[in-house]
C-alpha atoms as a PDB file:
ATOM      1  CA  UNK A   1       0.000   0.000   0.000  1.00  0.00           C
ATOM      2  CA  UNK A   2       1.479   3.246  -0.773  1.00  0.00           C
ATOM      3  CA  UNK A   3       1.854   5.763   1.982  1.00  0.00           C
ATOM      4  CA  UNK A   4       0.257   9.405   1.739  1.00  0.00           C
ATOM      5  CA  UNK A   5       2.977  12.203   2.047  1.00  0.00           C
ATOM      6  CA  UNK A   6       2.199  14.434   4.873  1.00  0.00           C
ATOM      7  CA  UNK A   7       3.101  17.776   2.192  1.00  0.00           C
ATOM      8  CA  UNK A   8       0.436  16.128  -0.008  1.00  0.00           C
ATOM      9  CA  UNK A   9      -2.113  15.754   2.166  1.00  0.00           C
ATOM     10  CA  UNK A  10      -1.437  19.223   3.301  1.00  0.00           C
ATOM     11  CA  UNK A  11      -2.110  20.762  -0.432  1.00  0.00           C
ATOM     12  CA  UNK A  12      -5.471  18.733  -0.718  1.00  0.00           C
ATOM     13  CA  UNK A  13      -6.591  20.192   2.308  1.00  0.00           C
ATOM     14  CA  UNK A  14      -6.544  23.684   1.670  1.00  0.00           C
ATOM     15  CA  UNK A  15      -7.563  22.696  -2.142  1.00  0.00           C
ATOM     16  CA  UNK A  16     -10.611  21.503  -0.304  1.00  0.00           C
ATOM     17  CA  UNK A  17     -10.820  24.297   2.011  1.00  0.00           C
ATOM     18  CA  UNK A  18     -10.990  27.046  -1.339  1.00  0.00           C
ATOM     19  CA  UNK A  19     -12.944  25.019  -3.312  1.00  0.00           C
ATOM     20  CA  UNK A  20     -16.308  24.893  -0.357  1.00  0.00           C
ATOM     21  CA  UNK A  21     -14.978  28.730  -0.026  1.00  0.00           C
ATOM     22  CA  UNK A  22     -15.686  29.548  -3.617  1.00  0.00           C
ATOM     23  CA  UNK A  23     -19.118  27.232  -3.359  1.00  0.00           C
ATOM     24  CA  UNK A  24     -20.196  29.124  -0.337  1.00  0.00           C
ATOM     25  CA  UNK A  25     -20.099  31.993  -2.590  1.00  0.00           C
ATOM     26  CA  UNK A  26     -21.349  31.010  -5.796  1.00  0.00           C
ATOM     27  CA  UNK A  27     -24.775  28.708  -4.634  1.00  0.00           C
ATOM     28  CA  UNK A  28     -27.228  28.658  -1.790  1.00  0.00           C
ATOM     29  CA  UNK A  29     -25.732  26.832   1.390  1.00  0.00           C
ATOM     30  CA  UNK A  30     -26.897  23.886   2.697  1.00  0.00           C
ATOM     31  CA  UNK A  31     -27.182  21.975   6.148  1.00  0.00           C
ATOM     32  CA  UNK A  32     -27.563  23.694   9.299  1.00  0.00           C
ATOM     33  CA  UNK A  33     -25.968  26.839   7.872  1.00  0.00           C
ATOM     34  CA  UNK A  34     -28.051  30.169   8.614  1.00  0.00           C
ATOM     35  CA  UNK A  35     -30.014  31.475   5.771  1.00  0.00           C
ATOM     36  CA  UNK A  36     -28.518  34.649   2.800  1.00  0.00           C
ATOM     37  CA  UNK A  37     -28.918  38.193   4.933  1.00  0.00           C
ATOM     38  CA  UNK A  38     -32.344  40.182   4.067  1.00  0.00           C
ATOM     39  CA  UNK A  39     -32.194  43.755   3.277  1.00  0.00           C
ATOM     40  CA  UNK A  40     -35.330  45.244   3.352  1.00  0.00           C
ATOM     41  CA  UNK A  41     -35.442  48.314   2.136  1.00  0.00           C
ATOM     42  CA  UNK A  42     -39.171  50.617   1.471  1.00  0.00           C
ATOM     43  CA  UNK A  43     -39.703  52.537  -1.593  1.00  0.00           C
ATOM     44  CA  UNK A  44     -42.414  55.621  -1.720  1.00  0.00           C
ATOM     45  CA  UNK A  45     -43.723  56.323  -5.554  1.00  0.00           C
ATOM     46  CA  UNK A  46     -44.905  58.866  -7.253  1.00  0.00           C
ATOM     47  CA  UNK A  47     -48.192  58.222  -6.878  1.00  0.00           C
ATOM     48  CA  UNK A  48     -47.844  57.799  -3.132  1.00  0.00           C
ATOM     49  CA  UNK A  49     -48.492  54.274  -2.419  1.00  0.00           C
ATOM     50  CA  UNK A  50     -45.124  52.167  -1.031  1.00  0.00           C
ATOM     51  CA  UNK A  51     -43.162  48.718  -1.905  1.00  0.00           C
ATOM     52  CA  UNK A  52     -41.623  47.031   0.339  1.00  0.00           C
ATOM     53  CA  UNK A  53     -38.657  45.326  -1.175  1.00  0.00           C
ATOM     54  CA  UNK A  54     -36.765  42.087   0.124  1.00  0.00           C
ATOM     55  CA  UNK A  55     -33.795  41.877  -1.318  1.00  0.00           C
ATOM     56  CA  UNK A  56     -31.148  38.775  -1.067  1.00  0.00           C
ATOM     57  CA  UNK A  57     -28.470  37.009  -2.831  1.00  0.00           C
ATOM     58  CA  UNK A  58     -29.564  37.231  -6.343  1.00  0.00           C
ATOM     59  CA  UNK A  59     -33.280  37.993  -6.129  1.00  0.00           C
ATOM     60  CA  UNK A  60     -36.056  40.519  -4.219  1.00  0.00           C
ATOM     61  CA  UNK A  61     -39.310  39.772  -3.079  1.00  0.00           C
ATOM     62  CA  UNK A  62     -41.684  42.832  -3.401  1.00  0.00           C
ATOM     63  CA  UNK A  63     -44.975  43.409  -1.790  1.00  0.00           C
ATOM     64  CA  UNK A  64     -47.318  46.341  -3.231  1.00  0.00           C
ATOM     65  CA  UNK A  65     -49.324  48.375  -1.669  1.00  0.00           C
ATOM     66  CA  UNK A  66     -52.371  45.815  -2.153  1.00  0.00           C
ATOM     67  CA  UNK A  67     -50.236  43.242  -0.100  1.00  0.00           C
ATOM     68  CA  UNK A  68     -49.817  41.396  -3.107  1.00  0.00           C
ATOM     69  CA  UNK A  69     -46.342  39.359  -3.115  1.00  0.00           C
ATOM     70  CA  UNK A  70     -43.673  38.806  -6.118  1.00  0.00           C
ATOM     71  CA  UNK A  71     -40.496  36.847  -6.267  1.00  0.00           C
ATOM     72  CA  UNK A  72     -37.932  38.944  -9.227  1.00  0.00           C
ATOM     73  CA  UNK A  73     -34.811  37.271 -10.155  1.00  0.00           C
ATOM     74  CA  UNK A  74     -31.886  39.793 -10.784  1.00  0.00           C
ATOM     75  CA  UNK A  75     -30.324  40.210 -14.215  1.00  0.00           C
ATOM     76  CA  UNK A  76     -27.191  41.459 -15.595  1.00  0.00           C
ATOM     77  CA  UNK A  77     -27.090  45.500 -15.268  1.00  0.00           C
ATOM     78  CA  UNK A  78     -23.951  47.902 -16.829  1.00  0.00           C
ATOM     79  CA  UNK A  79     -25.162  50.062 -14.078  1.00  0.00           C
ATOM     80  CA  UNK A  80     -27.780  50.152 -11.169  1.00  0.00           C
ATOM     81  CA  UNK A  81     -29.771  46.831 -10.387  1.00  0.00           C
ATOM     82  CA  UNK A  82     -32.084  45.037 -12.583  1.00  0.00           C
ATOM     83  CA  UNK A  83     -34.791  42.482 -11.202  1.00  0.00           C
ATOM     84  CA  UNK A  84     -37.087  40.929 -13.373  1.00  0.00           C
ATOM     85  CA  UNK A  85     -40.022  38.290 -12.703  1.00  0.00           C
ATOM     86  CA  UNK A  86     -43.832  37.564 -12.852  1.00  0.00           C
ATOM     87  CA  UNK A  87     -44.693  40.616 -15.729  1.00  0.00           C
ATOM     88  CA  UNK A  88     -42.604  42.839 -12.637  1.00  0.00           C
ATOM     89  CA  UNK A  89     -39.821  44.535 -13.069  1.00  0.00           C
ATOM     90  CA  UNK A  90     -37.579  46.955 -10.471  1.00  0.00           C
ATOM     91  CA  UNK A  91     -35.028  48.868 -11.315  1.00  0.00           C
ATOM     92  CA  UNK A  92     -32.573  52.097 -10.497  1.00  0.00           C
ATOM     93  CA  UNK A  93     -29.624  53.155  -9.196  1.00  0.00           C
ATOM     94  CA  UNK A  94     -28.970  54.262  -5.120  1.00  0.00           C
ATOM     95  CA  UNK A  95     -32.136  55.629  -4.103  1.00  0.00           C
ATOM     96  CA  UNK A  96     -34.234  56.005  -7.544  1.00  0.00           C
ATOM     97  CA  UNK A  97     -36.155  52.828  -8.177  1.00  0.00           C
ATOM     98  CA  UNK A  98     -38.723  52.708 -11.213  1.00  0.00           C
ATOM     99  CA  UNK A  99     -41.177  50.140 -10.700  1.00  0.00           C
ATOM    100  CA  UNK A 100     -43.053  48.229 -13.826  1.00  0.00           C
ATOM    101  CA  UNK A 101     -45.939  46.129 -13.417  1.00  0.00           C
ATOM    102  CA  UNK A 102     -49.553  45.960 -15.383  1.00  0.00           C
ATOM    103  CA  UNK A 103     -50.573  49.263 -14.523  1.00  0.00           C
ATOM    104  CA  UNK A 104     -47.484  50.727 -16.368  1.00  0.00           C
ATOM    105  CA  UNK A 105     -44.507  52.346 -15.221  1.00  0.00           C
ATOM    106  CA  UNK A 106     -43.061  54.601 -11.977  1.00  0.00           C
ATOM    107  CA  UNK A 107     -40.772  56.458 -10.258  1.00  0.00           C
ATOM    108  CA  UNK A 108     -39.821  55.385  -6.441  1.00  0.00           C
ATOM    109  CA  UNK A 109     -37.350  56.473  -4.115  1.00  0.00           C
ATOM    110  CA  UNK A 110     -36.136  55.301  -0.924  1.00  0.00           C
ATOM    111  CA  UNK A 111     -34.786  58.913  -0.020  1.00  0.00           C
ATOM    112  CA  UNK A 112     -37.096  60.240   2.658  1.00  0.00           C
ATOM    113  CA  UNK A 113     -37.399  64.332   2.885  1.00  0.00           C
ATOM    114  CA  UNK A 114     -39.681  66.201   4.968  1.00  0.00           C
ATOM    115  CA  UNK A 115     -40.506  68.116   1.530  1.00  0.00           C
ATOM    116  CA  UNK A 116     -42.184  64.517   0.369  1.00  0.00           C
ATOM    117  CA  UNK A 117     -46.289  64.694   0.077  1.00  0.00           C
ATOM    118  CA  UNK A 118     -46.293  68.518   0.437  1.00  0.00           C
ATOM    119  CA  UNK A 119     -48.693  70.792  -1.003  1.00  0.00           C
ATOM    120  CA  UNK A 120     -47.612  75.042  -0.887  1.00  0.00           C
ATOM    121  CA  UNK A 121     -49.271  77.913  -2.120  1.00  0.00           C
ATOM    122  CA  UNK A 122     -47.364  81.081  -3.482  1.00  0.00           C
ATOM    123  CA  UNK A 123     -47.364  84.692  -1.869  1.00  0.00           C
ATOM    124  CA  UNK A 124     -44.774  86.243  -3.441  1.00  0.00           C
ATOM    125  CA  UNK A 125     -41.460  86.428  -4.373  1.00  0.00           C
ATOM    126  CA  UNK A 126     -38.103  88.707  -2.611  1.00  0.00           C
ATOM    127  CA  UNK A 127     -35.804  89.996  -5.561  1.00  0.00           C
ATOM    128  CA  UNK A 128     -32.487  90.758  -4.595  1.00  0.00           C
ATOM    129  CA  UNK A 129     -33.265  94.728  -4.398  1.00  0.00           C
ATOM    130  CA  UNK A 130     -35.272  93.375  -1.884  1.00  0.00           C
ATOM    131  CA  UNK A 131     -38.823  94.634  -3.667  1.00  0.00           C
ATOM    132  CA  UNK A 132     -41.603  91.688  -3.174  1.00  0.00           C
ATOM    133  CA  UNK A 133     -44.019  91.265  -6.167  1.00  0.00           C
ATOM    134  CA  UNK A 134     -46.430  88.561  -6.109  1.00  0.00           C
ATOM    135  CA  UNK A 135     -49.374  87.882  -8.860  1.00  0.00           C
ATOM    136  CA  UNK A 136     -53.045  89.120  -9.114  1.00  0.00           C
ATOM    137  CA  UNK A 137     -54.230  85.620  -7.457  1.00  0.00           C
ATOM    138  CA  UNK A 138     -51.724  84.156  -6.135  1.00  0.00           C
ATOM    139  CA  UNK A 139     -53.876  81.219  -4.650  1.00  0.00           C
ATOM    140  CA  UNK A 140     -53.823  80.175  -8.552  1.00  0.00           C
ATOM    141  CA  UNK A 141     -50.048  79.456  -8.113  1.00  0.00           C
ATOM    142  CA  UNK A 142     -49.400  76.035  -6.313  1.00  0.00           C
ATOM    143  CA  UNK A 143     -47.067  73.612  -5.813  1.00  0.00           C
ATOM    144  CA  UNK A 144     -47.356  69.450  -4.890  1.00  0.00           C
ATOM    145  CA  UNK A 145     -43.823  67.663  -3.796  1.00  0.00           C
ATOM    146  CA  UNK A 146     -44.868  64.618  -4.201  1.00  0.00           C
ATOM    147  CA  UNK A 147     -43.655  61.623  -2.838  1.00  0.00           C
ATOM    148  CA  UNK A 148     -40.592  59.874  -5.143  1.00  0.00           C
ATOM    149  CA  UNK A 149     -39.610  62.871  -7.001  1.00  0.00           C
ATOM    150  CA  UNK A 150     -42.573  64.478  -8.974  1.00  0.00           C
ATOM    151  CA  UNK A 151     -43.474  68.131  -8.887  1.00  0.00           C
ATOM    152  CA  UNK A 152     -47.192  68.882 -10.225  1.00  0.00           C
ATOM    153  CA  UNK A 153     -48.031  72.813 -10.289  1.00  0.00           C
ATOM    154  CA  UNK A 154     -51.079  74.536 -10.817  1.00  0.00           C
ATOM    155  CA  UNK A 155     -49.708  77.676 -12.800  1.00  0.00           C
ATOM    156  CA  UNK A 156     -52.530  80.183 -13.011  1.00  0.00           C
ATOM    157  CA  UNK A 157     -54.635  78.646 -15.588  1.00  0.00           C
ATOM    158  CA  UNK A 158     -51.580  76.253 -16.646  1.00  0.00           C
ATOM    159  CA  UNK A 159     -50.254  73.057 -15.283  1.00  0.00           C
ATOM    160  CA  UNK A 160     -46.711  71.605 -14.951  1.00  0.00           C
ATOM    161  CA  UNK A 161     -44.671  68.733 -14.133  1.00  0.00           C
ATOM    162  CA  UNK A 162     -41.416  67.848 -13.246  1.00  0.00           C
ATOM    163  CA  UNK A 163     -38.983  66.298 -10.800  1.00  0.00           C
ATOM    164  CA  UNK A 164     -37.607  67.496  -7.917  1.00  0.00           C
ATOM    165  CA  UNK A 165     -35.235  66.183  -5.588  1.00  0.00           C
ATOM    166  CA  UNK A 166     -34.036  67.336  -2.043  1.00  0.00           C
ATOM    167  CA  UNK A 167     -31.228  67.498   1.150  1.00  0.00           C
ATOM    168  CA  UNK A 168     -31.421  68.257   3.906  1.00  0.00           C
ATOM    169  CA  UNK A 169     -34.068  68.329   7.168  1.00  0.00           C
ATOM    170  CA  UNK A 170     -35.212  72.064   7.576  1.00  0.00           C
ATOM    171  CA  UNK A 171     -32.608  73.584   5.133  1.00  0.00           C
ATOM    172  CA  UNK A 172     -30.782  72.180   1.801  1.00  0.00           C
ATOM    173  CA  UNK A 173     -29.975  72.166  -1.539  1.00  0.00           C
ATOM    174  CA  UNK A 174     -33.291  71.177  -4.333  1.00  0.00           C
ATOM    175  CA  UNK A 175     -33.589  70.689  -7.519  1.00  0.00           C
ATOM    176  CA  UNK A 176     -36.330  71.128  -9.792  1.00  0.00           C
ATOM    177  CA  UNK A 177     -36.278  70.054 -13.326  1.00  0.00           C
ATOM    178  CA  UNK A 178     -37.906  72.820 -15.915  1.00  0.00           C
ATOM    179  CA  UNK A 179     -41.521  71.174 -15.879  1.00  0.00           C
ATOM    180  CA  UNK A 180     -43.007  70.554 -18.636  1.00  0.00           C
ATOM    181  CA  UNK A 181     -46.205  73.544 -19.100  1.00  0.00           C
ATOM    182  CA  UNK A 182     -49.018  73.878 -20.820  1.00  0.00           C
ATOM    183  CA  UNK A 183     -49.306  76.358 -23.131  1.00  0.00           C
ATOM    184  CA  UNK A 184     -53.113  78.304 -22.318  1.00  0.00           C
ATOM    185  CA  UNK A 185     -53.347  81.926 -22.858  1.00  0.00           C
ATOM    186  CA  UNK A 186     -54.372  83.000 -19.306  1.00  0.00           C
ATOM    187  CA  UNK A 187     -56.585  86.413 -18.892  1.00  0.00           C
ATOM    188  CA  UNK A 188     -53.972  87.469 -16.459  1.00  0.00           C
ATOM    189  CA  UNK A 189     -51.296  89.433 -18.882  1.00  0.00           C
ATOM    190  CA  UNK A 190     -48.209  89.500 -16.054  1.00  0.00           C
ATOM    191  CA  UNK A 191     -47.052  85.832 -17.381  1.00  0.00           C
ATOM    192  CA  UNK A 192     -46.655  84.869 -14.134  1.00  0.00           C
ATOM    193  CA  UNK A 193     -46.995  81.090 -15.195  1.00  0.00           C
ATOM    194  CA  UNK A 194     -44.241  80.819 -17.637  1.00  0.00           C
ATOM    195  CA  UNK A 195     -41.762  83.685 -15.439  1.00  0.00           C
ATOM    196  CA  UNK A 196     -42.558  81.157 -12.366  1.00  0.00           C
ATOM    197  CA  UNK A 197     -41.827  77.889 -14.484  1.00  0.00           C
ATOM    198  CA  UNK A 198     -38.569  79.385 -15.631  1.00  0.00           C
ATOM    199  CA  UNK A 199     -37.323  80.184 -12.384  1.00  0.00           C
ATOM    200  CA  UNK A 200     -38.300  76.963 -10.418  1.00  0.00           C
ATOM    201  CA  UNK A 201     -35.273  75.510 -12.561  1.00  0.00           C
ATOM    202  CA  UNK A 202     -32.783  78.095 -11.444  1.00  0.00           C
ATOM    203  CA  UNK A 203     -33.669  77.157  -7.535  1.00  0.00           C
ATOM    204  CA  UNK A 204     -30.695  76.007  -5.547  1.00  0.00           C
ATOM    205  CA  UNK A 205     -31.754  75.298  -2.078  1.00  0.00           C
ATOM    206  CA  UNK A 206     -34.854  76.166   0.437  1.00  0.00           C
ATOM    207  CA  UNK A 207     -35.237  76.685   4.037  1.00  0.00           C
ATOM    208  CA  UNK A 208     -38.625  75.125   5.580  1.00  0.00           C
ATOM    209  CA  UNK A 209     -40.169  77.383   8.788  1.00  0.00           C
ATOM    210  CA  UNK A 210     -43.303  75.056  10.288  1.00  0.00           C
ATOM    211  CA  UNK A 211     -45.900  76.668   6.966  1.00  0.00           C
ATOM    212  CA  UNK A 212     -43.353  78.960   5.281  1.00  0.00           C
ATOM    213  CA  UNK A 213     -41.306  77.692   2.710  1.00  0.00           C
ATOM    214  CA  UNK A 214     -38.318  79.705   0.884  1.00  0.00           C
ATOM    215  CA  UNK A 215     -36.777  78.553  -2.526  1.00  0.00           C
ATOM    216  CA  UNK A 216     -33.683  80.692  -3.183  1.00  0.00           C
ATOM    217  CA  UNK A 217     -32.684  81.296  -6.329  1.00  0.00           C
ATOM    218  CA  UNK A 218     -29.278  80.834  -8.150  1.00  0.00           C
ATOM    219  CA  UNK A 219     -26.764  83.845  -8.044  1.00  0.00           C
ATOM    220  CA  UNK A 220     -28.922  85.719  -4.940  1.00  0.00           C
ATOM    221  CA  UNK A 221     -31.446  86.553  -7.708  1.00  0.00           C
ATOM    222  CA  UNK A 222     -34.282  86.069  -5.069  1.00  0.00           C
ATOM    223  CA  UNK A 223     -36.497  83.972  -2.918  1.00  0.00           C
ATOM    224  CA  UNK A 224     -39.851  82.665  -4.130  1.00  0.00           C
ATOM    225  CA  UNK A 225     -41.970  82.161  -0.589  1.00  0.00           C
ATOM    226  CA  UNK A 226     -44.837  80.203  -0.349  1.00  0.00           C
ATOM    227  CA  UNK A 227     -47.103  78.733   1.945  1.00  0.00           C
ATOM    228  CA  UNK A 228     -48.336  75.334   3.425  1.00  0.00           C
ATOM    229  CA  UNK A 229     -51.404  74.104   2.008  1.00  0.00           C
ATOM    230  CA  UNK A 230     -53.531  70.528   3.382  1.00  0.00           C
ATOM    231  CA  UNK A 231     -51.827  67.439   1.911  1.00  0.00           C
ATOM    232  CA  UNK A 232     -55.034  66.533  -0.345  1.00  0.00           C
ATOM    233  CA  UNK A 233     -57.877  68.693  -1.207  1.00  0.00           C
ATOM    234  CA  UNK A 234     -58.544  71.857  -3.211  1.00  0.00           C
END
């Protein structure tokens, strides 16, 4: 019978010891070994309503707002995660999630801001001579923050949309994309709709005072101030 070196049994060993290393890593574990760590992470949309994402080694359970469950496998992505399964699909990068399923497509975030589900009336806006100048009616001039990073405006007779995205708790840098405006003649002849729309884009950061909200403008070319309004309603 030939005799095992001790050096040789050494190498196979720690040959054995890499290769269950590399198959802990590439397939599910078996035995009495503890379960792939959950990260559960919860998304707010656009819309409002929240997913509630599972995410593990290689897939995500997600359960809508309706309580309904659904098991997505993760695909290849150059950038961001992709997860795919059931007619469902979720994916993003960081915070921004989009989330696919029958009733079409949607932005989510997991970014939490106490800007989200907002509603603020205008009153008038500080230019940098420090004049204030605020429209004929300005309770036709509002703004909605909604929830996963879509602005909707009520611009005189006009409406907008656009995304928005924030820092901060009380004070911070935002961002509003130019929205996207209809294009009514209004009877009011100041063009406060389009001047307002134009400016949201040049905002740079805001400071939030229990109902008052400030948006300061790029370059110290002004504040726009505005007012809380009721979440929901008129």
């Amino acid at each position: 019978m030939r005799r095992r070196l001790p050096g040789a049994w050494a190498c196979t060993a720690v040959a054995c010891a890499l290769l269950a290393g590399c198959a802990s890593q590439t397939g599910p574990r078996t035995g009495a070994a503890s379960p792939a760590a959950i990260h559960t992470v919860v998304f707010t949309c656009e819309d409002g309503e929240r997913l509630t994402a599972h995410f593990r080694d290689g897939a995500v359970g997600v359960v809508d707002p309706q309580g309904r469950s659904f098991e997505l496998k993760q695909r290849p992505a150059g950038s961001g995660i992709w997860y795919e399964g059931q007619d469902h699909t979720l994916r993003g990068k960081g915070e921004e999630m989009t989330w696919t399923s029958a009733g079409g497509t949607k932005a989510c975030t997991s970014a939490s801001s106490p800007l989200a589900g907002s509603r603020w009336r205008l009153v008038q806006f500080h230019a940098s001579d420090g004049k204030a100048s605020a429209p004929a009616a300005p309770e036709n001039f509002v703004m909605e923050l909604l929830p996963g990073g879509r602005v909707a405006l009520q611009l005189d007779c006009n409406r907008a949309t656009g995304r928005w995205q924030a820092s901060g708790t009380t004070a911070g840098s935002i961002t509003i994309d130019a929205p996207a405006m209809t294009r009514a003649a209004c009877p009011a002849s100041d063009s406060w709709d389009t001047r307002l729309a134009r400016d949201l884009a040049s905002v740079h950061s805001y400071a939030l005072n229990d109902n008052r909200l400030d948006l300061a403008l790029d370059a110290g070319a002004g504040v726009y101030s505005w007012t809380r309004l009721p979440a929901s309603g008129p």
